[in-house]
Protein backbone atom coordinates (compact mmCIF):
# COMPACT_ATOMS: atom_id res chain seq x y z
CA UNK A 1 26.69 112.40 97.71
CA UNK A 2 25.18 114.99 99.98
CA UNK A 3 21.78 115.19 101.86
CA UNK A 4 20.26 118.20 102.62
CA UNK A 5 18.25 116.43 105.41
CA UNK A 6 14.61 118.25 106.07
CA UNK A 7 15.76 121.94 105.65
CA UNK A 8 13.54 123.45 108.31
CA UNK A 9 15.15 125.72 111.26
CA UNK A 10 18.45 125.65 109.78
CA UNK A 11 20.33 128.63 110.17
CA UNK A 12 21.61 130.69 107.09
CA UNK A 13 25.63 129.56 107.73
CA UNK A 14 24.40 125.65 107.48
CA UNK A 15 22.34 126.45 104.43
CA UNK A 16 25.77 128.22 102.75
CA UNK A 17 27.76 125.45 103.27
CA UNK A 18 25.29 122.99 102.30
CA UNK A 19 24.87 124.93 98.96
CA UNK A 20 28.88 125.17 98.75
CA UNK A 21 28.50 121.23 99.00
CA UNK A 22 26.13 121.01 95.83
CA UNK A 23 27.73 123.02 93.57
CA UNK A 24 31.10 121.43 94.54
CA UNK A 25 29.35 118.04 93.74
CA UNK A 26 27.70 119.85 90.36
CA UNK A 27 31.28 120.75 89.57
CA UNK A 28 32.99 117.34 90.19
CA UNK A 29 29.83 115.41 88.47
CA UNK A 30 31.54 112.93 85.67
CA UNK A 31 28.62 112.14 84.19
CA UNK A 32 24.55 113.55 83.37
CA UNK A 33 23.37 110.17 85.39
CA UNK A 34 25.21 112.18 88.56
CA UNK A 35 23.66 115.58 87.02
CA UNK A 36 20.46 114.09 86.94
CA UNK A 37 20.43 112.68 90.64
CA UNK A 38 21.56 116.19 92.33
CA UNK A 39 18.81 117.81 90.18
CA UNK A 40 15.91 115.62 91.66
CA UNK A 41 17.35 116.29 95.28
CA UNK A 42 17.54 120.17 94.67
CA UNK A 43 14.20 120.01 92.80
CA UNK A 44 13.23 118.22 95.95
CA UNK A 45 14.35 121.07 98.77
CA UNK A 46 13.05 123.92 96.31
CA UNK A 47 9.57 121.74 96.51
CA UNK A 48 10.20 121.44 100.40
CA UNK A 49 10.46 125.65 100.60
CA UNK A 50 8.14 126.39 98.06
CA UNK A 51 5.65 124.67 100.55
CA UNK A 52 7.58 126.33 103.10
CA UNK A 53 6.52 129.50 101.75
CA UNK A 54 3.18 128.77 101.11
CA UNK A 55 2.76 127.84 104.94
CA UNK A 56 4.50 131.07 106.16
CA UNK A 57 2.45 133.31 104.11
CA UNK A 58 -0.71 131.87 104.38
CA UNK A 59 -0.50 132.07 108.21
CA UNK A 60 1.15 135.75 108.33
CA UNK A 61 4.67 134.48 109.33
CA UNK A 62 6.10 137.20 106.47
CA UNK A 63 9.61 136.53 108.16
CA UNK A 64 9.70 132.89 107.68
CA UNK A 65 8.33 133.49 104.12
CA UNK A 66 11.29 135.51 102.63
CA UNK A 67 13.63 133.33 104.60
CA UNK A 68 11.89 130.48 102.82
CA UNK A 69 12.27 132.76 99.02
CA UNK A 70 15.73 133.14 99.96
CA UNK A 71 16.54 129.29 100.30
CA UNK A 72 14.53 128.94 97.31
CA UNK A 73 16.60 131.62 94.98
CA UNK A 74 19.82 129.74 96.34
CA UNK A 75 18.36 126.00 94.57
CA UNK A 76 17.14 127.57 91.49
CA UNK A 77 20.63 129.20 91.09
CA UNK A 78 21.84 125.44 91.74
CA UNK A 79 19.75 124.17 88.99
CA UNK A 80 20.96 126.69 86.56
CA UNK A 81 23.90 125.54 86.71
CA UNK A 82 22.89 121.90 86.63
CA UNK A 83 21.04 122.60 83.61
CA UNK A 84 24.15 124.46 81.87
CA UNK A 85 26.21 121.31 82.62
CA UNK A 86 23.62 118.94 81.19
């Protein structure tokens, strides 16, 4: 199973292949049980950016804000597919 650890300050080629990993483990998932786990770690991380986000903008950081949509867009494309497969 993979771990996306705490997400912050991780630089967009560890966040690729960390996103290859999920959908790799969405793909080879043999049952909804596994489904289900997965889901509740990627609706974990696009919790984690969401407040990411939140931080970033409130405080002007406009950079670290769309980094922080981007990382989001890339778990809620995760979850679609997740939610195809369930």
């Amino acid at each position: 199973m993979w771990y996306g650890g705490p997400g912050g300050g991780w630089s967009c080629c560890v966040v690729a292949e960390l996103i290859m990993e999920i959908r790799e483990a969405v793909e080879e998932a043999v049952n909804s049980e596994t489904l289900l786990q997965i889901q509740s770690q990627v609706q974990e991380k696009l919790k984690h950016w969401s407040q990411s986000f939140s931080n970033a903008f409130q405080s002007g950081k406009f950079e670290e804000a769309v980094i922080s949509v981007q990382r989001m867009t890339y778990y809620v494309r995760v979850n679609d597919e997740i939610m195809k497969k369930l």
